[in-house]
PDB file of N, CA and C in Angstrom:
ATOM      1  N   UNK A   1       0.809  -1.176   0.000  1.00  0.00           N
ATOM      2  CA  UNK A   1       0.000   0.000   0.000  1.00  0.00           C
ATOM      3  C   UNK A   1       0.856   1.243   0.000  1.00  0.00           C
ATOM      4  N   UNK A   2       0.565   2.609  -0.115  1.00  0.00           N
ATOM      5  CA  UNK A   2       0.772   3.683  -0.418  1.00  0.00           C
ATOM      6  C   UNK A   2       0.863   4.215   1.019  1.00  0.00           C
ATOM      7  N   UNK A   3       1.740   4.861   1.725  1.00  0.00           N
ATOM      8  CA  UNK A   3       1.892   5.524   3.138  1.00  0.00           C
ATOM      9  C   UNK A   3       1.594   7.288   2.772  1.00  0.00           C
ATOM     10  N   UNK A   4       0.420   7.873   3.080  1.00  0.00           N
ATOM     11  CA  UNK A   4       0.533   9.283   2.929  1.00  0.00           C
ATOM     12  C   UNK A   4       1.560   9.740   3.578  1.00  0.00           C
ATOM     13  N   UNK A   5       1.467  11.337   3.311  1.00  0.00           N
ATOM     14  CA  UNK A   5       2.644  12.145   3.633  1.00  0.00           C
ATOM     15  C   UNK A   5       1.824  13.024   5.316  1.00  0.00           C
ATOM     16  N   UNK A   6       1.731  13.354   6.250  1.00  0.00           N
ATOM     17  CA  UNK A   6       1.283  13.851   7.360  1.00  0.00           C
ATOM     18  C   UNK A   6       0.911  15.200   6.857  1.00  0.00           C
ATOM     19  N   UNK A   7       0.422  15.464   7.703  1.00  0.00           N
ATOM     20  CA  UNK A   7      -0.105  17.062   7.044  1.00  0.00           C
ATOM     21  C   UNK A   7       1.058  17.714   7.824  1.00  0.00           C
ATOM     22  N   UNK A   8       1.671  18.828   6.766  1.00  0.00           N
ATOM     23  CA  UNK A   8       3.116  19.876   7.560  1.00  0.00           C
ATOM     24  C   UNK A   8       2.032  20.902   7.376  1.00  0.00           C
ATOM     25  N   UNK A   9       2.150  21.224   8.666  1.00  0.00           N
ATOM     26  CA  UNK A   9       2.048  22.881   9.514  1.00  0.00           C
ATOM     27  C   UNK A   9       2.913  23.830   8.719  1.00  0.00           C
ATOM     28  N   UNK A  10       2.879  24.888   8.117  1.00  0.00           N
ATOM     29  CA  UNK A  10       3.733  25.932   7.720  1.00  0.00           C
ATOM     30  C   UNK A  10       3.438  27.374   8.523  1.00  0.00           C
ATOM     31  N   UNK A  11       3.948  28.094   8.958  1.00  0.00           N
ATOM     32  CA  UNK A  11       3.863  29.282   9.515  1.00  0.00           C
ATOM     33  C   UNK A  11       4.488  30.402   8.570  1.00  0.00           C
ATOM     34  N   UNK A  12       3.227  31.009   8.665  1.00  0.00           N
ATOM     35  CA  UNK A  12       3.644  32.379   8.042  1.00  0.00           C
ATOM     36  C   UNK A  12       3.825  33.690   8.274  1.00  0.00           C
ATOM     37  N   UNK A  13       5.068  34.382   8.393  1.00  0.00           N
ATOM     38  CA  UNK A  13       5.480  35.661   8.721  1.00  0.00           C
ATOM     39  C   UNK A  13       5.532  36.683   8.177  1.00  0.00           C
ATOM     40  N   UNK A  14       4.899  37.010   7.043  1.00  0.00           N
ATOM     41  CA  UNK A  14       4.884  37.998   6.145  1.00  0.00           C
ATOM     42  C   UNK A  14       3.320  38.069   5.638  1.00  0.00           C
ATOM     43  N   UNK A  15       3.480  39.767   4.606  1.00  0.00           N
ATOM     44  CA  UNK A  15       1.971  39.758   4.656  1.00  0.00           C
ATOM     45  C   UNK A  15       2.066  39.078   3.380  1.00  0.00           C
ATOM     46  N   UNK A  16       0.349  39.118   3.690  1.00  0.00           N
ATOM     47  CA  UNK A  16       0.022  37.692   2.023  1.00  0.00           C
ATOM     48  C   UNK A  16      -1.131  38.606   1.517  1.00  0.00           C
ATOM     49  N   UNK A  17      -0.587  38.889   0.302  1.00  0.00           N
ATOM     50  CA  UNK A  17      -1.520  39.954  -0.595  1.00  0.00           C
ATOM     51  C   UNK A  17      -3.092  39.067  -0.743  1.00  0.00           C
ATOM     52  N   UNK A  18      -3.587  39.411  -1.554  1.00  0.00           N
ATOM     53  CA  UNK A  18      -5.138  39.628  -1.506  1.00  0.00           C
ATOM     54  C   UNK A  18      -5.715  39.643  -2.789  1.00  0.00           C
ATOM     55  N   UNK A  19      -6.421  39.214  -3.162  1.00  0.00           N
ATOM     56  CA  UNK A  19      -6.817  39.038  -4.874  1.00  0.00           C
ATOM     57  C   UNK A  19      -7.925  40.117  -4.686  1.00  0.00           C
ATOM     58  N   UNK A  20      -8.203  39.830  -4.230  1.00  0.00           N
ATOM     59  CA  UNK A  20      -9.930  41.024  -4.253  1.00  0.00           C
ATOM     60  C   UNK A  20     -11.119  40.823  -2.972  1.00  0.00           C
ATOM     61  N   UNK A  21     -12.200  41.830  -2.633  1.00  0.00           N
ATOM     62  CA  UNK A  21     -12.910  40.981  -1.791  1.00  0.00           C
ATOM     63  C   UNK A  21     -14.098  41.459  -2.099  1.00  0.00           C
ATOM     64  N   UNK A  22     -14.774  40.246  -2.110  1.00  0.00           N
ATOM     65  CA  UNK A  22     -16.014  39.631  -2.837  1.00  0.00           C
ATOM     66  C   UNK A  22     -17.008  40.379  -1.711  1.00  0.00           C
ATOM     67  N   UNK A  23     -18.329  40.715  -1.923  1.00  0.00           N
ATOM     68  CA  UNK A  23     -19.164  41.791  -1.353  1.00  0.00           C
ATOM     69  C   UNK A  23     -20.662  40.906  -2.078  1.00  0.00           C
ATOM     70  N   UNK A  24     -21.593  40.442  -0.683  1.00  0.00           N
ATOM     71  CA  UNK A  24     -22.604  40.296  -1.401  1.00  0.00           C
ATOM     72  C   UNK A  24     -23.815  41.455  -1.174  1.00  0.00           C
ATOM     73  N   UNK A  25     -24.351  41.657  -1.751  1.00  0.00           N
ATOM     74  CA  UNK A  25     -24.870  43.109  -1.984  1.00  0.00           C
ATOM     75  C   UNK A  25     -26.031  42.442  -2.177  1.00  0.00           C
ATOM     76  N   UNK A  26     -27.210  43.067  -1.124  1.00  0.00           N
ATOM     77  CA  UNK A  26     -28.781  43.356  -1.903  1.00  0.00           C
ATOM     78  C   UNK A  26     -29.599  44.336  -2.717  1.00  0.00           C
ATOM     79  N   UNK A  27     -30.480  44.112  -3.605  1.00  0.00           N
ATOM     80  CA  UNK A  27     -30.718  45.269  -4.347  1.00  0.00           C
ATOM     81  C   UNK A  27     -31.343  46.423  -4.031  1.00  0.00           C
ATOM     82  N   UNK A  28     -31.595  46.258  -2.345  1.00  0.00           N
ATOM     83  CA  UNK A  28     -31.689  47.860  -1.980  1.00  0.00           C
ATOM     84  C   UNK A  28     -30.125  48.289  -1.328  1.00  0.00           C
ATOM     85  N   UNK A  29     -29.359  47.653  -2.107  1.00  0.00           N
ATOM     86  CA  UNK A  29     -27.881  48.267  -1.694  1.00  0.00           C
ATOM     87  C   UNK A  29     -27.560  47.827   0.142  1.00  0.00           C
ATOM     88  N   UNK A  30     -28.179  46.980   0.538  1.00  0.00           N
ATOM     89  CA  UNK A  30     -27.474  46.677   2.069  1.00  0.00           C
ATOM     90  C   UNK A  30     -26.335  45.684   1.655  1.00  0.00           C
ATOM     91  N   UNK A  31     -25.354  45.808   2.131  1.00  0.00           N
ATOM     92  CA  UNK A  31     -24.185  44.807   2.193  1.00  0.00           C
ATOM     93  C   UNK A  31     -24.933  43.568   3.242  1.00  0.00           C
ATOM     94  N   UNK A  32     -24.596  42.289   2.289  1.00  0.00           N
ATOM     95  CA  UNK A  32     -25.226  40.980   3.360  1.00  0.00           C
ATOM     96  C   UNK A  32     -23.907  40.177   4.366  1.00  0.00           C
ATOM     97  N   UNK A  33     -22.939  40.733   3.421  1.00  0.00           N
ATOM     98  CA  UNK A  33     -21.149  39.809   4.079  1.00  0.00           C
ATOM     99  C   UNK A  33     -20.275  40.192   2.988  1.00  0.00           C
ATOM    100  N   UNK A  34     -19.385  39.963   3.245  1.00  0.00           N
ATOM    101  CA  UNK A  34     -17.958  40.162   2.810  1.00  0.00           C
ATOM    102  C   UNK A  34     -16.943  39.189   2.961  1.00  0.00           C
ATOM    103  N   UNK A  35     -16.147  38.772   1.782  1.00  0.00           N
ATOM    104  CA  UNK A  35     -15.084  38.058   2.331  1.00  0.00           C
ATOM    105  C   UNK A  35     -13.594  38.602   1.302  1.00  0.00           C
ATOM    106  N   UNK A  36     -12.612  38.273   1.990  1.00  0.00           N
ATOM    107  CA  UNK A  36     -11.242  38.192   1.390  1.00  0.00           C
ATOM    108  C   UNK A  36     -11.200  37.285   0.938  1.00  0.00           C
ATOM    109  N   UNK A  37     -10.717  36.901  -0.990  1.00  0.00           N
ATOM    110  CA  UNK A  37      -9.918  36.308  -1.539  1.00  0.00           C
ATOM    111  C   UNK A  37      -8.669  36.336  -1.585  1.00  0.00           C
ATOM    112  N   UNK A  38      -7.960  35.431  -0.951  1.00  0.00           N
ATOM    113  CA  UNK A  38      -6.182  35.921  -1.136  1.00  0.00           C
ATOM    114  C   UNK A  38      -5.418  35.133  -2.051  1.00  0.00           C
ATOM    115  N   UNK A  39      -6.384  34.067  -2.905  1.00  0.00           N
ATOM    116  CA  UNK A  39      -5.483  33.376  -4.052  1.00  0.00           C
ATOM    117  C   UNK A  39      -5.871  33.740  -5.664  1.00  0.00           C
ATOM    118  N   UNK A  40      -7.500  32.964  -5.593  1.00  0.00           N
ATOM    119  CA  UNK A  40      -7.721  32.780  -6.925  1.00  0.00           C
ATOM    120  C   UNK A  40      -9.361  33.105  -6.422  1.00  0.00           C
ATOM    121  N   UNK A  41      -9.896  33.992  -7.442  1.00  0.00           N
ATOM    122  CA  UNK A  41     -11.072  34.239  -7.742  1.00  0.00           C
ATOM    123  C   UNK A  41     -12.222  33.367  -8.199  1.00  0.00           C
ATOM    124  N   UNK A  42     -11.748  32.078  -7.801  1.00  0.00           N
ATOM    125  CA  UNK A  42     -12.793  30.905  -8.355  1.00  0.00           C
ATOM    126  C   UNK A  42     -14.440  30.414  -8.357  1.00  0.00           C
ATOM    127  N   UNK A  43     -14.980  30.353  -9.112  1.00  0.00           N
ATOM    128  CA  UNK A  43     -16.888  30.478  -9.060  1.00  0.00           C
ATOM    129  C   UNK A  43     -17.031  29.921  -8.184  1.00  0.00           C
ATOM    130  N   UNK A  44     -15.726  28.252  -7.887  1.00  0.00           N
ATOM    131  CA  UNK A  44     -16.471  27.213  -6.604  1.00  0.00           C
ATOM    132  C   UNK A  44     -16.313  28.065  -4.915  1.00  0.00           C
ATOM    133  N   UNK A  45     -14.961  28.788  -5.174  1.00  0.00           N
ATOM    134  CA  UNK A  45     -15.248  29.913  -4.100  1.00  0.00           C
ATOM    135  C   UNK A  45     -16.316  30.635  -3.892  1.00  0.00           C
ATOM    136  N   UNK A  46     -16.624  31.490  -4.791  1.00  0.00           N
ATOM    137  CA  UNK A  46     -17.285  32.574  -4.011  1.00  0.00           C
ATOM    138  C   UNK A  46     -18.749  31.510  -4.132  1.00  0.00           C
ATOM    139  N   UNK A  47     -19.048  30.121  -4.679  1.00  0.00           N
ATOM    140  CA  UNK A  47     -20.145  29.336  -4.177  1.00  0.00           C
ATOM    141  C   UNK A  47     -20.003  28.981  -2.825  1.00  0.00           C
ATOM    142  N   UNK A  48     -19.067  28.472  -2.522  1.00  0.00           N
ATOM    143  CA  UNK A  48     -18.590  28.131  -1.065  1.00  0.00           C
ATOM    144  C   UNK A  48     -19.066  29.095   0.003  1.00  0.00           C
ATOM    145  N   UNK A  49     -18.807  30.581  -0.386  1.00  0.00           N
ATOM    146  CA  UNK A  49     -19.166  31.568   0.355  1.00  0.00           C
ATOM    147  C   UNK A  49     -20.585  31.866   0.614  1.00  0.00           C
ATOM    148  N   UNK A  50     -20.957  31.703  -0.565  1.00  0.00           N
ATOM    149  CA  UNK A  50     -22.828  31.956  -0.630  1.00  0.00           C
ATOM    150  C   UNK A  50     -23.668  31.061  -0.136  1.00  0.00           C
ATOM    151  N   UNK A  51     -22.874  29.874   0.125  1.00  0.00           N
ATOM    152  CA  UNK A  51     -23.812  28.865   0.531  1.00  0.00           C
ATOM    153  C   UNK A  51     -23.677  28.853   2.129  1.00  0.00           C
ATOM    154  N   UNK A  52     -22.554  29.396   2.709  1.00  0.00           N
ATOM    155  CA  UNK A  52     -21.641  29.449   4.413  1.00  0.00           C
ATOM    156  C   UNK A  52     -22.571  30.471   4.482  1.00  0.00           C
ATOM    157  N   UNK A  53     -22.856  31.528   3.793  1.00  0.00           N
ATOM    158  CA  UNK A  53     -23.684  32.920   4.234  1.00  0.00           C
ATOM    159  C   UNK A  53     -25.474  32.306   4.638  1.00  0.00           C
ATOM    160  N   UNK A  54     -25.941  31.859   3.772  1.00  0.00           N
ATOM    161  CA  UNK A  54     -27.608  31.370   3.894  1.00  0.00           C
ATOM    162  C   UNK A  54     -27.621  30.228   4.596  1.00  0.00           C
ATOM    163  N   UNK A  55     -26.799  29.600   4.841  1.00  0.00           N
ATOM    164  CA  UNK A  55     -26.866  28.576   5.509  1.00  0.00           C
ATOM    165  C   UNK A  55     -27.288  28.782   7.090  1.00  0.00           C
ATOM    166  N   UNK A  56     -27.388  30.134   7.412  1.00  0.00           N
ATOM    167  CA  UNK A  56     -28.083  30.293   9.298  1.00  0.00           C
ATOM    168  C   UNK A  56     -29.330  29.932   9.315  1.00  0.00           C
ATOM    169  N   UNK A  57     -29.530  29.281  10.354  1.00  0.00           N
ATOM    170  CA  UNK A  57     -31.164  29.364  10.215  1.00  0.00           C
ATOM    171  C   UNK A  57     -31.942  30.225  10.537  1.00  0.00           C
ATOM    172  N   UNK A  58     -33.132  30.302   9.834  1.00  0.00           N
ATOM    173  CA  UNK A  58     -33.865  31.358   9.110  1.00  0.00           C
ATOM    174  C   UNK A  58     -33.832  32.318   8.259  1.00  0.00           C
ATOM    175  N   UNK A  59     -32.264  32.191   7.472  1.00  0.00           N
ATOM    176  CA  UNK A  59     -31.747  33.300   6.724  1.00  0.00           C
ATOM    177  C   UNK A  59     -33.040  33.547   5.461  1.00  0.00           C
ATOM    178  N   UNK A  60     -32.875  34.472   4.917  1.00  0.00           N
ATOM    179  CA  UNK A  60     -34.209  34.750   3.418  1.00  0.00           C
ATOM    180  C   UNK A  60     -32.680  34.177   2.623  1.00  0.00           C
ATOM    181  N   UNK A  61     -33.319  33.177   2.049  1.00  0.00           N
ATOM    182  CA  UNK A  61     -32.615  33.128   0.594  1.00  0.00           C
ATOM    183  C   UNK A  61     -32.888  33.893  -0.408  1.00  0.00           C
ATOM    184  N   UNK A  62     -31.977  34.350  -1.050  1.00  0.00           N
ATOM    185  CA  UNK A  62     -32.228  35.107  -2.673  1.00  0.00           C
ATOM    186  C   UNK A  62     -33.106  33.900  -3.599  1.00  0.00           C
ATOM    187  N   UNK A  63     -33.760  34.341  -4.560  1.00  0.00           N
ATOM    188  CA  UNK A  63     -33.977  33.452  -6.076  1.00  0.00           C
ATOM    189  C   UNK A  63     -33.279  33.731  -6.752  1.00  0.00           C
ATOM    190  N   UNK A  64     -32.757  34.202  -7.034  1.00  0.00           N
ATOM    191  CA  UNK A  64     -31.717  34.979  -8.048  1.00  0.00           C
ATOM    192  C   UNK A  64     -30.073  35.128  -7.259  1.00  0.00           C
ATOM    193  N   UNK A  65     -29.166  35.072  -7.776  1.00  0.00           N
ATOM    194  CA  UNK A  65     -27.419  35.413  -7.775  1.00  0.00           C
ATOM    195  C   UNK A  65     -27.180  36.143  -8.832  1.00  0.00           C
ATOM    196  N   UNK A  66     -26.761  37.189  -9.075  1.00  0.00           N
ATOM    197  CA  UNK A  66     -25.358  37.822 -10.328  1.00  0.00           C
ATOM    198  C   UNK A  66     -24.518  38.150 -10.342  1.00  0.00           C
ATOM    199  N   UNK A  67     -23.663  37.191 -10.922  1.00  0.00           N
ATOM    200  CA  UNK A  67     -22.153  37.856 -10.754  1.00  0.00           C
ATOM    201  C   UNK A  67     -21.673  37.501 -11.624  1.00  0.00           C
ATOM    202  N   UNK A  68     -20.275  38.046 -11.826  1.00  0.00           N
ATOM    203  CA  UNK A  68     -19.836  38.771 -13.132  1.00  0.00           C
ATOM    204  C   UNK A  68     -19.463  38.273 -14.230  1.00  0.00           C
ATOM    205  N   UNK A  69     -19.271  36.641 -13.728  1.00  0.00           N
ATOM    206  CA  UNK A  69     -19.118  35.264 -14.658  1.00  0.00           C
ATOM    207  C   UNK A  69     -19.987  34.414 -14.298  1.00  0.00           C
ATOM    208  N   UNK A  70     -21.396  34.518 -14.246  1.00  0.00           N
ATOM    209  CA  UNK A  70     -22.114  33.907 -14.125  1.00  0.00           C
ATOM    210  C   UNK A  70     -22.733  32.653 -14.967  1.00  0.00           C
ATOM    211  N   UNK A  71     -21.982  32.632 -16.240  1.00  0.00           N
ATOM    212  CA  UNK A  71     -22.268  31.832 -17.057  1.00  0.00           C
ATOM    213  C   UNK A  71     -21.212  30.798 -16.900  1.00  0.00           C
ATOM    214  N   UNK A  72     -20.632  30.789 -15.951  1.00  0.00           N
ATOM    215  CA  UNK A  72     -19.624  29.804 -15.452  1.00  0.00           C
ATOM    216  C   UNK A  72     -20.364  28.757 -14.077  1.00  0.00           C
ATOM    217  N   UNK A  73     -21.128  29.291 -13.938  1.00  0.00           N
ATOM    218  CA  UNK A  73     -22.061  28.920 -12.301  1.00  0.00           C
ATOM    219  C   UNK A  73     -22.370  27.379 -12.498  1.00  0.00           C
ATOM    220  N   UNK A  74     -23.523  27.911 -13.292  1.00  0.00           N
ATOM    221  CA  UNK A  74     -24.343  26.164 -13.390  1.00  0.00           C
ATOM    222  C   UNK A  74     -23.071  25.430 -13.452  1.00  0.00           C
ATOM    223  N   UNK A  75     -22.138  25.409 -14.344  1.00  0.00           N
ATOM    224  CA  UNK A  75     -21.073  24.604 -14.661  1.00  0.00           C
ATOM    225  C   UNK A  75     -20.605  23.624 -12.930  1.00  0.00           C
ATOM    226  N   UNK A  76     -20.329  24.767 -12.144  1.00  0.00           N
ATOM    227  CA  UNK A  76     -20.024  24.245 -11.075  1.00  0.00           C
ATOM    228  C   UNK A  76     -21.038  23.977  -9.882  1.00  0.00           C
ATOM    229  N   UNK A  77     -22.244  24.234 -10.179  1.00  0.00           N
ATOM    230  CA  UNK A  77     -22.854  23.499  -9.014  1.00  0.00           C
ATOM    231  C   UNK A  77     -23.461  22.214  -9.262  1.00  0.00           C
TER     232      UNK A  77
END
C-alpha cells in the first residue's frame, strides 16, 4: 500500500496579498457579508461563500445570484 505524507504545519510571517474581496450586496444596496480572496477568484469559491452565508437558520434566501461570470455557475454546481 501507499503511506501518505502527514499534514506539515507551515507558519507564516509575512503579509500575504489579496486578490480582491467579494461583497454580497442586496438590491436595496445593504451589504449581506464580505469576504477576502487571497489566491484565486474561483466560481467554486465565491459558491462556497454563498452557501456558508444562507446557511443560518432562518436566513431569506435570494432566487436569483449575479455575478460577473455567471455563465460559469451552473457549470459548477
Amino acid at each position: 500500500g501507499t503511506k501518505k505524507d502527514p499534514l506539515k504545519l507551515k507558519a507564516i510571517f509575512c503579509r500575504q496579498r489579496t486578490n480582491n474581496e467579494q461583497l454580497f450586496v442586496r438590491p436595496c444596496g445593504v451589504i449581506c457579508s464580505r469576504a477576502t480572496m487571497y489566491h484565486h477568484e474561483a466560481m467554486s469559491n465565491v459558491l462556497i461563500l454563498f452557501e456558508k452565508m444562507f446557511s443560518l437558520p432562518r436566513a431569506r434566501k435570494p432566487q436569483h445570484m449575479i455575478y460577473d461570470s455567471n455563465c460559469n455557475a451552473l457549470r459548477e454546481v
